[in-house]
C-alpha atoms as a PDB file:
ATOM      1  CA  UNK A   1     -23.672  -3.659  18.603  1.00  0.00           C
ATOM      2  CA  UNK A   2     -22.659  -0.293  16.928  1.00  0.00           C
ATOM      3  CA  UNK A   3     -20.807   2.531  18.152  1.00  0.00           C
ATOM      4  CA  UNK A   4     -21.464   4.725  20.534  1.00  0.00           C
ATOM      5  CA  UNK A   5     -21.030   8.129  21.456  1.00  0.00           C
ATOM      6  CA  UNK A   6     -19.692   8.924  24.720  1.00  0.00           C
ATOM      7  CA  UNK A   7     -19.671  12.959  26.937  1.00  0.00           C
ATOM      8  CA  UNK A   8     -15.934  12.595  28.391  1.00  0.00           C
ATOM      9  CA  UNK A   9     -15.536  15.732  30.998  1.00  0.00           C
ATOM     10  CA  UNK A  10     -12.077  17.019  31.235  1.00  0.00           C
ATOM     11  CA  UNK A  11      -9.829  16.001  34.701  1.00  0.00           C
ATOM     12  CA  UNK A  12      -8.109  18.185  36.424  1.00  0.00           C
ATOM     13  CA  UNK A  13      -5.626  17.803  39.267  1.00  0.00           C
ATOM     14  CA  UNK A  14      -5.122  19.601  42.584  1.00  0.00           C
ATOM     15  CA  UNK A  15      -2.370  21.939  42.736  1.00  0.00           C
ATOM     16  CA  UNK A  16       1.197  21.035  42.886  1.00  0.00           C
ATOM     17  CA  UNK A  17       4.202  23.462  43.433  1.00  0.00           C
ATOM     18  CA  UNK A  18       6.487  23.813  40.303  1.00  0.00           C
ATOM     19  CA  UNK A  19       9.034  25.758  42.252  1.00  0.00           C
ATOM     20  CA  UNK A  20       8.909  28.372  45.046  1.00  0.00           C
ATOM     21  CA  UNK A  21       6.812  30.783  43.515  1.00  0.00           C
ATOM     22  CA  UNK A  22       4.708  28.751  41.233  1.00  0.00           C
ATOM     23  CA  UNK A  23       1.838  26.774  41.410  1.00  0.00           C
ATOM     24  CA  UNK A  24       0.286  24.533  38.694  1.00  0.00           C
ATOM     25  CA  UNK A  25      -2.214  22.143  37.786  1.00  0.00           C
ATOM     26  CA  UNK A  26      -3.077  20.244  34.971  1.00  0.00           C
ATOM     27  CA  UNK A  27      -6.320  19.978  32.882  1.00  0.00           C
ATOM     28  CA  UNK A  28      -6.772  16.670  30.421  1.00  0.00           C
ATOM     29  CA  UNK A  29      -9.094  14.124  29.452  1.00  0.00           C
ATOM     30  CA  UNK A  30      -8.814  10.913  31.474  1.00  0.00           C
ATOM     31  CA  UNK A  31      -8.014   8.785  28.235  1.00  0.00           C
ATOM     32  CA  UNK A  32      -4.685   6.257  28.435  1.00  0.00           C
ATOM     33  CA  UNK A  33      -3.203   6.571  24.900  1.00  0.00           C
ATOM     34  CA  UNK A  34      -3.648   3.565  22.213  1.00  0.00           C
ATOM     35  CA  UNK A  35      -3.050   4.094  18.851  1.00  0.00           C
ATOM     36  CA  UNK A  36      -4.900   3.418  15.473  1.00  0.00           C
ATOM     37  CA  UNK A  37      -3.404   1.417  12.691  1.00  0.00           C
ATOM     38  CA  UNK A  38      -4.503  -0.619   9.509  1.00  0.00           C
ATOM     39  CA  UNK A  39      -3.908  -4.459   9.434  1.00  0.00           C
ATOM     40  CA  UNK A  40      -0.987  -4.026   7.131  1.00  0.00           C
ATOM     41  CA  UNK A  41       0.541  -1.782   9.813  1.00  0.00           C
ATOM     42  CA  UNK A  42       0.783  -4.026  13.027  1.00  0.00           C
ATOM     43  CA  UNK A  43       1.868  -7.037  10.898  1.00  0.00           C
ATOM     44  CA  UNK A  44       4.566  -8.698  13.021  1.00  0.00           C
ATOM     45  CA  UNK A  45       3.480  -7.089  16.065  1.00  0.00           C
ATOM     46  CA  UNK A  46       1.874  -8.579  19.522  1.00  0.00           C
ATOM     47  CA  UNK A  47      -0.796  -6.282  20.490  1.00  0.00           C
ATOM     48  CA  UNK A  48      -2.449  -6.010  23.939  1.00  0.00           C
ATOM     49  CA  UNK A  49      -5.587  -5.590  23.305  1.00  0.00           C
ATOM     50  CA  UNK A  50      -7.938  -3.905  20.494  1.00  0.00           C
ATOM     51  CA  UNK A  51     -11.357  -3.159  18.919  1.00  0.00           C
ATOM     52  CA  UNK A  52     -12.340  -4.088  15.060  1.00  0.00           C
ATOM     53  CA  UNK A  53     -14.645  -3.702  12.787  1.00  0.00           C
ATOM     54  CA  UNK A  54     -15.088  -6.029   9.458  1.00  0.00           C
ATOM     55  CA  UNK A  55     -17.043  -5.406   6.467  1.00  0.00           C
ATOM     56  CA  UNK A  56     -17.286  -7.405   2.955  1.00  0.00           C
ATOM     57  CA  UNK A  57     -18.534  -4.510   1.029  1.00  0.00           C
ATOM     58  CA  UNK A  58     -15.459  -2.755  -1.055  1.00  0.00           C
ATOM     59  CA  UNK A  59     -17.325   0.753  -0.216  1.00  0.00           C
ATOM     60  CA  UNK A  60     -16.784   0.734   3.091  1.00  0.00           C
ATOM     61  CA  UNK A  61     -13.925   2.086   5.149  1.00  0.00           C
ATOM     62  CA  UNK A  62     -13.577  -1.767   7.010  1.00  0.00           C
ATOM     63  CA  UNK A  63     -13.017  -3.494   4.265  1.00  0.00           C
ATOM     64  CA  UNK A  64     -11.325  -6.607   3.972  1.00  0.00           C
ATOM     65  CA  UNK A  65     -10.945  -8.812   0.410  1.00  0.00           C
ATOM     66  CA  UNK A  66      -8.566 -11.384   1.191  1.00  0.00           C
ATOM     67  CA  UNK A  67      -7.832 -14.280   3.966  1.00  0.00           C
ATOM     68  CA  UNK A  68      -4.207 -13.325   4.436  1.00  0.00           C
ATOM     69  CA  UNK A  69      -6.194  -9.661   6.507  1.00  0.00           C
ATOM     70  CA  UNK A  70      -8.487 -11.617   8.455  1.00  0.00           C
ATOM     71  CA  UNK A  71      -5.049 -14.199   9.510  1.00  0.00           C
ATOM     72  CA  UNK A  72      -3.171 -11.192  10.613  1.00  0.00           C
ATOM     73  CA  UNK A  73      -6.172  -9.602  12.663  1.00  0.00           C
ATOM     74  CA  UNK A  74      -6.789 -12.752  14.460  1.00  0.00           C
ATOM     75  CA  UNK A  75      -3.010 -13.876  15.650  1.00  0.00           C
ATOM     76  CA  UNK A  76      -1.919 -10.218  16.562  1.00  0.00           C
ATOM     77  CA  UNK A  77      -3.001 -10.966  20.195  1.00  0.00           C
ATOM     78  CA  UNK A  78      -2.119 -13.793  22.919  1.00  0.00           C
ATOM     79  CA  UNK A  79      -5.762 -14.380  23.189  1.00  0.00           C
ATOM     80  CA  UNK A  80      -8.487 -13.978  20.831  1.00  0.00           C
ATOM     81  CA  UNK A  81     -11.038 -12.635  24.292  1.00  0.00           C
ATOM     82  CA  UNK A  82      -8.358  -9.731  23.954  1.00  0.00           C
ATOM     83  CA  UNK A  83      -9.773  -8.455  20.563  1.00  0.00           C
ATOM     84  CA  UNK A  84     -13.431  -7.071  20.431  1.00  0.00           C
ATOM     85  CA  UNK A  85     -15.115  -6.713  17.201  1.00  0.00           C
ATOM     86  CA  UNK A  86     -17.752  -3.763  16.285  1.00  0.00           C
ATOM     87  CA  UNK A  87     -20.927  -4.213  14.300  1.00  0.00           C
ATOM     88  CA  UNK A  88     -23.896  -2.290  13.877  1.00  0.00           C
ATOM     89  CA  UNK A  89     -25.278  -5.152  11.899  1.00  0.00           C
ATOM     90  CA  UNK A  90     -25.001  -7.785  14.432  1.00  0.00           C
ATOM     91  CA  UNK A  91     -21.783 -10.317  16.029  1.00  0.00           C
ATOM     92  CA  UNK A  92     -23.937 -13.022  13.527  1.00  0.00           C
ATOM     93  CA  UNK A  93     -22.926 -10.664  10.404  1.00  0.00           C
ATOM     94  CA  UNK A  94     -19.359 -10.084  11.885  1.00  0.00           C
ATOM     95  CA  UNK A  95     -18.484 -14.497  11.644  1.00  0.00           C
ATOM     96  CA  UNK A  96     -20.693 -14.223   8.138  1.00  0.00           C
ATOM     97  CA  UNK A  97     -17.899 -12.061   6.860  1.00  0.00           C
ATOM     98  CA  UNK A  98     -14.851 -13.550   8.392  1.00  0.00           C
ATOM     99  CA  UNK A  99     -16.082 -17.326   6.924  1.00  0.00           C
ATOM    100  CA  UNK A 100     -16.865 -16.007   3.871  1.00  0.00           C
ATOM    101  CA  UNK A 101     -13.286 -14.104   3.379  1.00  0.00           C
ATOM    102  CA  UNK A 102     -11.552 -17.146   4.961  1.00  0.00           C
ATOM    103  CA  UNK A 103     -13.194 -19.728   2.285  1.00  0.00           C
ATOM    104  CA  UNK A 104     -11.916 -17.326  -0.346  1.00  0.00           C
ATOM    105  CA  UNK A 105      -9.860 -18.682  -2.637  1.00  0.00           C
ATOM    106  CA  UNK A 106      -6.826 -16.320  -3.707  1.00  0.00           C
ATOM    107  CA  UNK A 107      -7.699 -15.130  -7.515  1.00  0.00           C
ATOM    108  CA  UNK A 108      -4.134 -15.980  -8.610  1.00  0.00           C
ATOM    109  CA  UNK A 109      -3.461 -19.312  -6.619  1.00  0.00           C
ATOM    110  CA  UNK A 110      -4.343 -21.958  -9.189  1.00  0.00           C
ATOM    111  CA  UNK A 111      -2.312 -20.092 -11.820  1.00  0.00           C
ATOM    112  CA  UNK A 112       0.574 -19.780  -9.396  1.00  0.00           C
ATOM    113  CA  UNK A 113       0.795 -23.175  -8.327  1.00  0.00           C
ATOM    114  CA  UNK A 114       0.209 -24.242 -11.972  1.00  0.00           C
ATOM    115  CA  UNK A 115       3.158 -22.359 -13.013  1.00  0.00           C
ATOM    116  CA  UNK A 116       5.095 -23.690  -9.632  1.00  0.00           C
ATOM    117  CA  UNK A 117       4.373 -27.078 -10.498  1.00  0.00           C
ATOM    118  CA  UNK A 118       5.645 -26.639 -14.474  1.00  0.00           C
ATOM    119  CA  UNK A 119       8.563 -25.316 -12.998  1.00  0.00           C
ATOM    120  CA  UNK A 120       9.609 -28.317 -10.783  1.00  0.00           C
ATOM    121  CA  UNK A 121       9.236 -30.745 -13.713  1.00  0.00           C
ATOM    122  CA  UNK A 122      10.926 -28.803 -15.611  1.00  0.00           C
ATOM    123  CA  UNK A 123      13.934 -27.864 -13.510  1.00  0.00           C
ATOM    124  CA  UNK A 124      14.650 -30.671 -10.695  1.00  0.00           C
ATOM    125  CA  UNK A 125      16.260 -30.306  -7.440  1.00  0.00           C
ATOM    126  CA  UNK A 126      19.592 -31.409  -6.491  1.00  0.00           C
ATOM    127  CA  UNK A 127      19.190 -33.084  -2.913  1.00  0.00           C
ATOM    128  CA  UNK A 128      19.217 -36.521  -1.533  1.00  0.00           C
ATOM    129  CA  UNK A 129      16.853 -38.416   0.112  1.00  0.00           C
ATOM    130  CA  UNK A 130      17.295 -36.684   3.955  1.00  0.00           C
ATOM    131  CA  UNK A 131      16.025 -33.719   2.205  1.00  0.00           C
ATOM    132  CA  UNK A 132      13.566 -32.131   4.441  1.00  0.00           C
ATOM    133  CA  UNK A 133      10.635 -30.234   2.927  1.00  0.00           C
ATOM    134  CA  UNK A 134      11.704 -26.995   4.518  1.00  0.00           C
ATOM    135  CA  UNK A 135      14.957 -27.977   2.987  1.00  0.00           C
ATOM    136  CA  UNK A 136      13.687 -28.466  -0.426  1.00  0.00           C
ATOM    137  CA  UNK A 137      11.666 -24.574   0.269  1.00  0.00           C
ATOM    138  CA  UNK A 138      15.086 -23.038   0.832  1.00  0.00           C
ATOM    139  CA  UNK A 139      16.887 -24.143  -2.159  1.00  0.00           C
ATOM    140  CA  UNK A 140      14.072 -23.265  -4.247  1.00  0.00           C
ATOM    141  CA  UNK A 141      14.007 -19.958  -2.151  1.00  0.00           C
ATOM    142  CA  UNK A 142      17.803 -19.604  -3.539  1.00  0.00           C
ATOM    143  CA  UNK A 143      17.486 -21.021  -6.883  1.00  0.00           C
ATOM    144  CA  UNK A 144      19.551 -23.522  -6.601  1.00  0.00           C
ATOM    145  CA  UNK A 145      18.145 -25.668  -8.919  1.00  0.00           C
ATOM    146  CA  UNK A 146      19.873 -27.685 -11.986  1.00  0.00           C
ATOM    147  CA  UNK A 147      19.878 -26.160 -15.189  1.00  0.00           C
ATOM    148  CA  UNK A 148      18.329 -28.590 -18.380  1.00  0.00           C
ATOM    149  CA  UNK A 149      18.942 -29.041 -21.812  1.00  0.00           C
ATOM    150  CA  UNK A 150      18.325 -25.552 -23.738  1.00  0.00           C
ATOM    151  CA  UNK A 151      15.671 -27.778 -26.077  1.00  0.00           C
ATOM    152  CA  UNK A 152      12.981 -28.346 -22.560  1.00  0.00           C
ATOM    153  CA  UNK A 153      10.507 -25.527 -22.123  1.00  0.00           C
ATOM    154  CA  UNK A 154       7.563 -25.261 -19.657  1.00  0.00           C
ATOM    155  CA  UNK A 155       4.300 -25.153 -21.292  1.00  0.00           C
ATOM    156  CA  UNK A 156       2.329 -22.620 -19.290  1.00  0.00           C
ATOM    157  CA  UNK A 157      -1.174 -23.042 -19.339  1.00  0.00           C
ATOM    158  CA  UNK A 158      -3.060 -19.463 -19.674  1.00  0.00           C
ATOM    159  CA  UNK A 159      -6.293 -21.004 -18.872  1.00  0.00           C
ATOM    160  CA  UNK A 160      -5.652 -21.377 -15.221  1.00  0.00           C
ATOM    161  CA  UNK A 161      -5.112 -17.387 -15.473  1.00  0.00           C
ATOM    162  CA  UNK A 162      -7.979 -15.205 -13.478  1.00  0.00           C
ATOM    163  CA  UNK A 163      -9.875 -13.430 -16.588  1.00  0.00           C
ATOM    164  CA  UNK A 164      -9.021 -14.925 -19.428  1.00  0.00           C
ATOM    165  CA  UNK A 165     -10.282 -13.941 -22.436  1.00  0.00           C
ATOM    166  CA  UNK A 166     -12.385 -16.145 -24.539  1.00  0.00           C
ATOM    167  CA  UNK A 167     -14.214 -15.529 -28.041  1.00  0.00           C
ATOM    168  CA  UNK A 168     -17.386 -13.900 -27.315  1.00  0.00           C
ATOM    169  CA  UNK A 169     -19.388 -12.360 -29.936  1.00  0.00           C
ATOM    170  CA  UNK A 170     -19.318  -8.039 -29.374  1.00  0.00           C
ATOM    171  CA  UNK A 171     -23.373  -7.514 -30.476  1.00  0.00           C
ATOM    172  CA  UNK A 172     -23.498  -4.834 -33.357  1.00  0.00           C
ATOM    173  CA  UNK A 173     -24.118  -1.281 -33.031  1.00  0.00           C
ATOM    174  CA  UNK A 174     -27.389  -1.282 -34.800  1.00  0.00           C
ATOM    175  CA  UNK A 175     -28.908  -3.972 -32.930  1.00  0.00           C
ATOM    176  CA  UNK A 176     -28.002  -1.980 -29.610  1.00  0.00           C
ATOM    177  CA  UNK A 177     -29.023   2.031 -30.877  1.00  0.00           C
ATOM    178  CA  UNK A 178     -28.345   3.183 -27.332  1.00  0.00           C
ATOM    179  CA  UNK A 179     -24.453   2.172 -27.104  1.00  0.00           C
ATOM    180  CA  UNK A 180     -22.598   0.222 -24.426  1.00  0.00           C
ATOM    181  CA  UNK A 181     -21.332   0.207 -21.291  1.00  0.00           C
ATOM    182  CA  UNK A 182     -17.749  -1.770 -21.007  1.00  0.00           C
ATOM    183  CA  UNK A 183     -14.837  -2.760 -18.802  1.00  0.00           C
ATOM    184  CA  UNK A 184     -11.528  -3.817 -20.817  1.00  0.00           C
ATOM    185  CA  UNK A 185      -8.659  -5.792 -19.390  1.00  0.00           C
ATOM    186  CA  UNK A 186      -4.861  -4.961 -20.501  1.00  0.00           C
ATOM    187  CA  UNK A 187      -3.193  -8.280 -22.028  1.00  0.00           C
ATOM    188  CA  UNK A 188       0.696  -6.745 -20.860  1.00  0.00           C
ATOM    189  CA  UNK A 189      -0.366  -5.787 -17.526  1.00  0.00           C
ATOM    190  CA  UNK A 190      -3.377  -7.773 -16.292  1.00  0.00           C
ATOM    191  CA  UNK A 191      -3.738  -5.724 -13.246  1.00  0.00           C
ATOM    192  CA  UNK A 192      -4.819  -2.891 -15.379  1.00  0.00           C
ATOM    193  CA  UNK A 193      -8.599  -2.113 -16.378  1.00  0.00           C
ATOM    194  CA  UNK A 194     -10.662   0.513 -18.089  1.00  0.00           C
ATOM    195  CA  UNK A 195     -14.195   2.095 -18.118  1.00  0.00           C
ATOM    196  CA  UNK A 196     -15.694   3.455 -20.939  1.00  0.00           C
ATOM    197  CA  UNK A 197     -19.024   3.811 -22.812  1.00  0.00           C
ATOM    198  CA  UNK A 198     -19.852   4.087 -26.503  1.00  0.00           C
ATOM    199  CA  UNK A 199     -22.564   3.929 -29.977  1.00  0.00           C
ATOM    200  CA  UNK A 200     -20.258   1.402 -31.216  1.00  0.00           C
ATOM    201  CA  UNK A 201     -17.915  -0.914 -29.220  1.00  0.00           C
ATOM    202  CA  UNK A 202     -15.911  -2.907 -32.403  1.00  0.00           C
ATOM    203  CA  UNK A 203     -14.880   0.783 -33.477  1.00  0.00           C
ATOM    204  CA  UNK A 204     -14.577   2.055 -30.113  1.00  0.00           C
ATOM    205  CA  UNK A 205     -12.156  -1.823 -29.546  1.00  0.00           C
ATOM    206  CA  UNK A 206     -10.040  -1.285 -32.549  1.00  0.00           C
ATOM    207  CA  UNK A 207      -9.374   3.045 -31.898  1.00  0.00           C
ATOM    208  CA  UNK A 208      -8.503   1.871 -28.169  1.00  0.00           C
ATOM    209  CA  UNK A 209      -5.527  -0.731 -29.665  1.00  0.00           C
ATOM    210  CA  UNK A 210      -4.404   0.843 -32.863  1.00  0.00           C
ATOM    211  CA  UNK A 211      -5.396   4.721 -32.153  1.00  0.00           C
ATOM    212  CA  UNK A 212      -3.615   7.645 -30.084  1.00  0.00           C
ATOM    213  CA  UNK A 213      -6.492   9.343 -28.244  1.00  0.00           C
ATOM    214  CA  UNK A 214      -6.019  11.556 -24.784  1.00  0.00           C
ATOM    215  CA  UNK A 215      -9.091   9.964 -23.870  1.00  0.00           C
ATOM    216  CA  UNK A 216      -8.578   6.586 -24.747  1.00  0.00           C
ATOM    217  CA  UNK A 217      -7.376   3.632 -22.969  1.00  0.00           C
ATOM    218  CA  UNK A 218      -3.398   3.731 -21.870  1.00  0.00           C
ATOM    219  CA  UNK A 219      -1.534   2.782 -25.448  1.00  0.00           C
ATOM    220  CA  UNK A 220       0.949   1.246 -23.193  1.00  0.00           C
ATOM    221  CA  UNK A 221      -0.883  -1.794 -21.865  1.00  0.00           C
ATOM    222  CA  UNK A 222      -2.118  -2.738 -25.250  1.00  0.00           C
ATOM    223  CA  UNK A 223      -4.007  -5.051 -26.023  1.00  0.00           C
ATOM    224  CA  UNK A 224      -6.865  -4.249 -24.496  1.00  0.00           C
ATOM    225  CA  UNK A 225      -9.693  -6.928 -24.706  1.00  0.00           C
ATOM    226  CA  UNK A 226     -13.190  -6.664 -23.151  1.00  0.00           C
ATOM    227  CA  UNK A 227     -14.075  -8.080 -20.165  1.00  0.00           C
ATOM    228  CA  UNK A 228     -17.757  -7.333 -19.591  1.00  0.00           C
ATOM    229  CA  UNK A 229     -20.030  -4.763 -21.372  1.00  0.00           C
ATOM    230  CA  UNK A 230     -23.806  -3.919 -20.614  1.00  0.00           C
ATOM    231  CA  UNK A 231     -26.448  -3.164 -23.315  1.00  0.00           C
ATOM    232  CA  UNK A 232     -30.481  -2.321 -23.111  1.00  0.00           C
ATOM    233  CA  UNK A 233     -30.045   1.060 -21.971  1.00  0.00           C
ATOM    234  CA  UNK A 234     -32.877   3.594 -22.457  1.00  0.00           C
ATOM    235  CA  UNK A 235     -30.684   6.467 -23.519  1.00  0.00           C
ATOM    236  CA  UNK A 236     -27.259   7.975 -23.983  1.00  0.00           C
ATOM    237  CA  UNK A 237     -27.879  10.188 -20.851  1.00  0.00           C
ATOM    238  CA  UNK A 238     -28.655   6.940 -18.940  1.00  0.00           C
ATOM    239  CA  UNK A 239     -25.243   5.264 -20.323  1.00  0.00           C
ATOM    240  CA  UNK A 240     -23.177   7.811 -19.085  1.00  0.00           C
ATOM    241  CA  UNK A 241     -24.792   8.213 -16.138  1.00  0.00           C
ATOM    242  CA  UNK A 242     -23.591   4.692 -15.362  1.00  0.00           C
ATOM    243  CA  UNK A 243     -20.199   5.265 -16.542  1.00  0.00           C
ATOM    244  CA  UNK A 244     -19.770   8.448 -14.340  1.00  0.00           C
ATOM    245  CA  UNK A 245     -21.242   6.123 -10.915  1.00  0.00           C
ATOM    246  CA  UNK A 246     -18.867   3.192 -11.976  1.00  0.00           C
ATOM    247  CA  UNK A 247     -15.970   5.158 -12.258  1.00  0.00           C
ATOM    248  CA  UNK A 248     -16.397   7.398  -9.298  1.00  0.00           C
ATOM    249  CA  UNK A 249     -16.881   4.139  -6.923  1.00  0.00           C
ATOM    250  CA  UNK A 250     -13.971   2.431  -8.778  1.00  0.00           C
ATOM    251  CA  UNK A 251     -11.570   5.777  -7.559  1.00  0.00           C
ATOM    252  CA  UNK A 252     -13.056   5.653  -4.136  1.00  0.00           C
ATOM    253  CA  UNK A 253     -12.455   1.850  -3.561  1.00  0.00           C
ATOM    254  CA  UNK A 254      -8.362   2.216  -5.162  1.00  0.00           C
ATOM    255  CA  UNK A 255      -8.415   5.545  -2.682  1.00  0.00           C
ATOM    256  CA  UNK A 256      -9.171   3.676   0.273  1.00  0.00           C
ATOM    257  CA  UNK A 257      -7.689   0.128  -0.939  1.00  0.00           C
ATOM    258  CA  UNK A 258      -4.633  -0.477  -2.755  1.00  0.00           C
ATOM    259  CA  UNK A 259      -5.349  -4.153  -3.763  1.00  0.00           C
ATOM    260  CA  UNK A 260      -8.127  -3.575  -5.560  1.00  0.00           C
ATOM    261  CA  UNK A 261      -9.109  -6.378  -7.704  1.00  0.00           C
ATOM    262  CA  UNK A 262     -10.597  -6.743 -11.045  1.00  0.00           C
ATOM    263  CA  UNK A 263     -13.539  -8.644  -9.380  1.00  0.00           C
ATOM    264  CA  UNK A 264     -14.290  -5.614  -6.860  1.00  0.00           C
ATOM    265  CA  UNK A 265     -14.608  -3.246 -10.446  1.00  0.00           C
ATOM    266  CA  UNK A 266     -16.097  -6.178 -11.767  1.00  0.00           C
ATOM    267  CA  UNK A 267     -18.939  -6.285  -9.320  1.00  0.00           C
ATOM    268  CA  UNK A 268     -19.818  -2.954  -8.704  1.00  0.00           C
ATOM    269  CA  UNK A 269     -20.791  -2.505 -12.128  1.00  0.00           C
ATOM    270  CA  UNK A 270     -23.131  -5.148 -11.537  1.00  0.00           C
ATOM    271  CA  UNK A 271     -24.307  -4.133  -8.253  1.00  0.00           C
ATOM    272  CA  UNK A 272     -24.790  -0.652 -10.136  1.00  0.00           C
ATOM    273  CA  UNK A 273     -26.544  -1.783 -12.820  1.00  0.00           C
ATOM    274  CA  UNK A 274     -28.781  -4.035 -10.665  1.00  0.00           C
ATOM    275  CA  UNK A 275     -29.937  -1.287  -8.383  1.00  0.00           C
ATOM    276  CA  UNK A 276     -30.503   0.641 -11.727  1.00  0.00           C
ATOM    277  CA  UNK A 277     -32.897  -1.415 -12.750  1.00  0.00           C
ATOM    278  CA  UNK A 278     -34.483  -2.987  -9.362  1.00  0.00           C
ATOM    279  CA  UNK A 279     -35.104   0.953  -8.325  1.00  0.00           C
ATOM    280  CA  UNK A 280     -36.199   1.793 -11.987  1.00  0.00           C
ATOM    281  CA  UNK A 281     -38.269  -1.266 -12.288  1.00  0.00           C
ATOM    282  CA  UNK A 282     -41.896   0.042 -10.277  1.00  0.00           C
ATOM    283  CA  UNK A 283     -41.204   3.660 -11.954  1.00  0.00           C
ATOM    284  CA  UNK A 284     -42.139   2.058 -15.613  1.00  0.00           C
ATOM    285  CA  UNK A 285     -44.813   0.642 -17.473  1.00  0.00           C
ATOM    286  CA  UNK A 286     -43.777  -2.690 -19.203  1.00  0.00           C
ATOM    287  CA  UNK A 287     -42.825  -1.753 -22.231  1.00  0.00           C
ATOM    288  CA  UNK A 288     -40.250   0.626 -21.126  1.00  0.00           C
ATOM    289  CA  UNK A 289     -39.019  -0.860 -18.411  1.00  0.00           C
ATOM    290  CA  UNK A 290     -35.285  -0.589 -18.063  1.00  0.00           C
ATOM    291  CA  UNK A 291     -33.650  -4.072 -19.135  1.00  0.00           C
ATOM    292  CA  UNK A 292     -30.341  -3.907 -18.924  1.00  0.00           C
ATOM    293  CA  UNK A 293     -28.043  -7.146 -20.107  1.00  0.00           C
ATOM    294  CA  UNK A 294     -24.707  -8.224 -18.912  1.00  0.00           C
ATOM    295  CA  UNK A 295     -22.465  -9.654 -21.172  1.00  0.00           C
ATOM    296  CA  UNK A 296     -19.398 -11.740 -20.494  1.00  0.00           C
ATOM    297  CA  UNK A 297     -16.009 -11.885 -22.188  1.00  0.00           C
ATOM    298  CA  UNK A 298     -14.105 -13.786 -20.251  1.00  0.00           C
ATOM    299  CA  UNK A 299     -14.104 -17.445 -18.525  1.00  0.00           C
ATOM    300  CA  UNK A 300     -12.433 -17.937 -15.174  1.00  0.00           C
ATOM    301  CA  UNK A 301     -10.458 -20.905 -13.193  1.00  0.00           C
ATOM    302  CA  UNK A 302     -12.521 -22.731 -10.889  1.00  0.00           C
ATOM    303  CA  UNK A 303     -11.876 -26.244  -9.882  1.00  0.00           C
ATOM    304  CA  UNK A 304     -14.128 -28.093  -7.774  1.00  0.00           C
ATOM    305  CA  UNK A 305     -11.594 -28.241  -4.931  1.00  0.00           C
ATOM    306  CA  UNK A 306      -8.237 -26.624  -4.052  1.00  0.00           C
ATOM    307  CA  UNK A 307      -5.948 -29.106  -4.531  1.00  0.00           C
END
């Protein structure tokens, strides 16, 4: 169940005597106090008891996006019966989004471990046999590892990386008269993204990483490549329409959440494009029905299992 509103009437005591000549009583609501706080806030804290609410959907203010959220929300009290969770949806929708989040897989652990694993070839450890593996943690923890020959260097792997790029045809301007709609990734920083829409997205590509523009992307994180773009849009109005809705949700969700991902910008210029066209879709006869085409620049990580 949801919440619900509840008509509190103020208490009031009897009369007490403050000192010879004065008489008082006091008038409050009959609440004991508890406090508020964000997952992040009560980590390393045993709470008493407390009352949740989870949501999978990056608009809303209950957000959660990774396992490590939905860890620290369940061990913060001695017994799970002591935390209550909220849902107007349903208790069946709250476990749907606490499996879901939990069989997440982290978007940078198979790159991390790759590059873990590179680096303890590459650079041994100096123990002996009695070693234990919290042991072996520690020293790594203090870097006390043996230094190698100056000629041995790890070989990285980039294609375990979340988003990497991949050659993927940009279509041409003329084929596409009514421009695009894109999302570029920064090479230096990958955490950094951009929004944009243009007639012509080579020329628009090339002013972004050779150009100085006040509205271009951030010269600093060049290059910029592009991640996804959309085409089959019915006019320029339309295009930056889109642009304006995908940018105003992106601010809202890095307002609200400060680990935003690349896959929560990612898909809700998706989900905004498919509404667009699902609400569009009965409005038009078919030969002007919106059509609008996602295209892909980039291939991702995904193993069948996590190793």
């Amino acid at each position: 169940m949801g919440w619900t509103f509840e008509h509190v009437t103020k208490y009031q005591t009897q009369e007490q005597t403050i000192s010879l000549e004065v008489l008082g009583r006091r008038t409050q609501y009959p609440f004991r106090s508890r406090n508020a706080s964000t997952i992040h806030k009560v980590m390393g804290s045993t709470l008493h008891k407390g009352i949740t609410q989870v949501s999978n959907d990056p608009s809303s203010d209950y957000y959660i996006w990774e396992k490590g959220l939905v860890v620290v929300l369940l061990t913060r009290f001695r017994q799970l019966s002591h935390l209550a969770f909220v849902d107007p949806l349903g208790m069946k929708h709250t476990t749907d989004v606490l499996l879901e989040i939990l069989d997440k897989v982290p978007p940078y652990y198979y790159h991390s471990k790759h590059v873990l694993d590179k680096v303890k070839k590459t650079f041994p450890l100096e123990h002996n046999d009695n070693t234990t593996v919290r042991e072996e943690e520690n020293i790594y923890t203090r870097a006390s590892i043996t230094t190698p020959p100056a000629t041995i260097i790890p070989e990285i792997n980039l294609n375990t990386f979340p988003y990497h790029p991949k050659d993927y045809p940009i279509s041409s301007a003329h084929a596409t008269p009514h421009g695009f709609l894109y999302m570029l990734l920064s090479l230096a920083d990958r955490r950094s993204f951009y929004i944009g829409q243009t007639t012509n997205l080579r020329k628009r590509l090339h002013a972004h990483n050779n150009l100085i523009s006040a509205s271009g992307a951030d010269p600093r994180y060049r290059p910029w490549v592009p991640l996804i773009y959309f085409t089959g849009f019915q006019s320029a109005k339309q295009r930056r329409s889109m642009e304006h809705k995908w940018q105003n949700e992106r601010n809202r969700l890095m307002l609200h959440h400060s680990n935003t991902s690349i896959t929560d910008v990612i898909n809700i210029g998706i989900r905004l494009c498919s509404t667009y066209m699902s609400n569009n879709t009965e409005n038009h006869d078919s030969t002007c029905r919106p059509s609008l085409v996602l295209h892909q620049c980039y291939s991702t990580y995904t193993p069948q299992q996590m190793p």
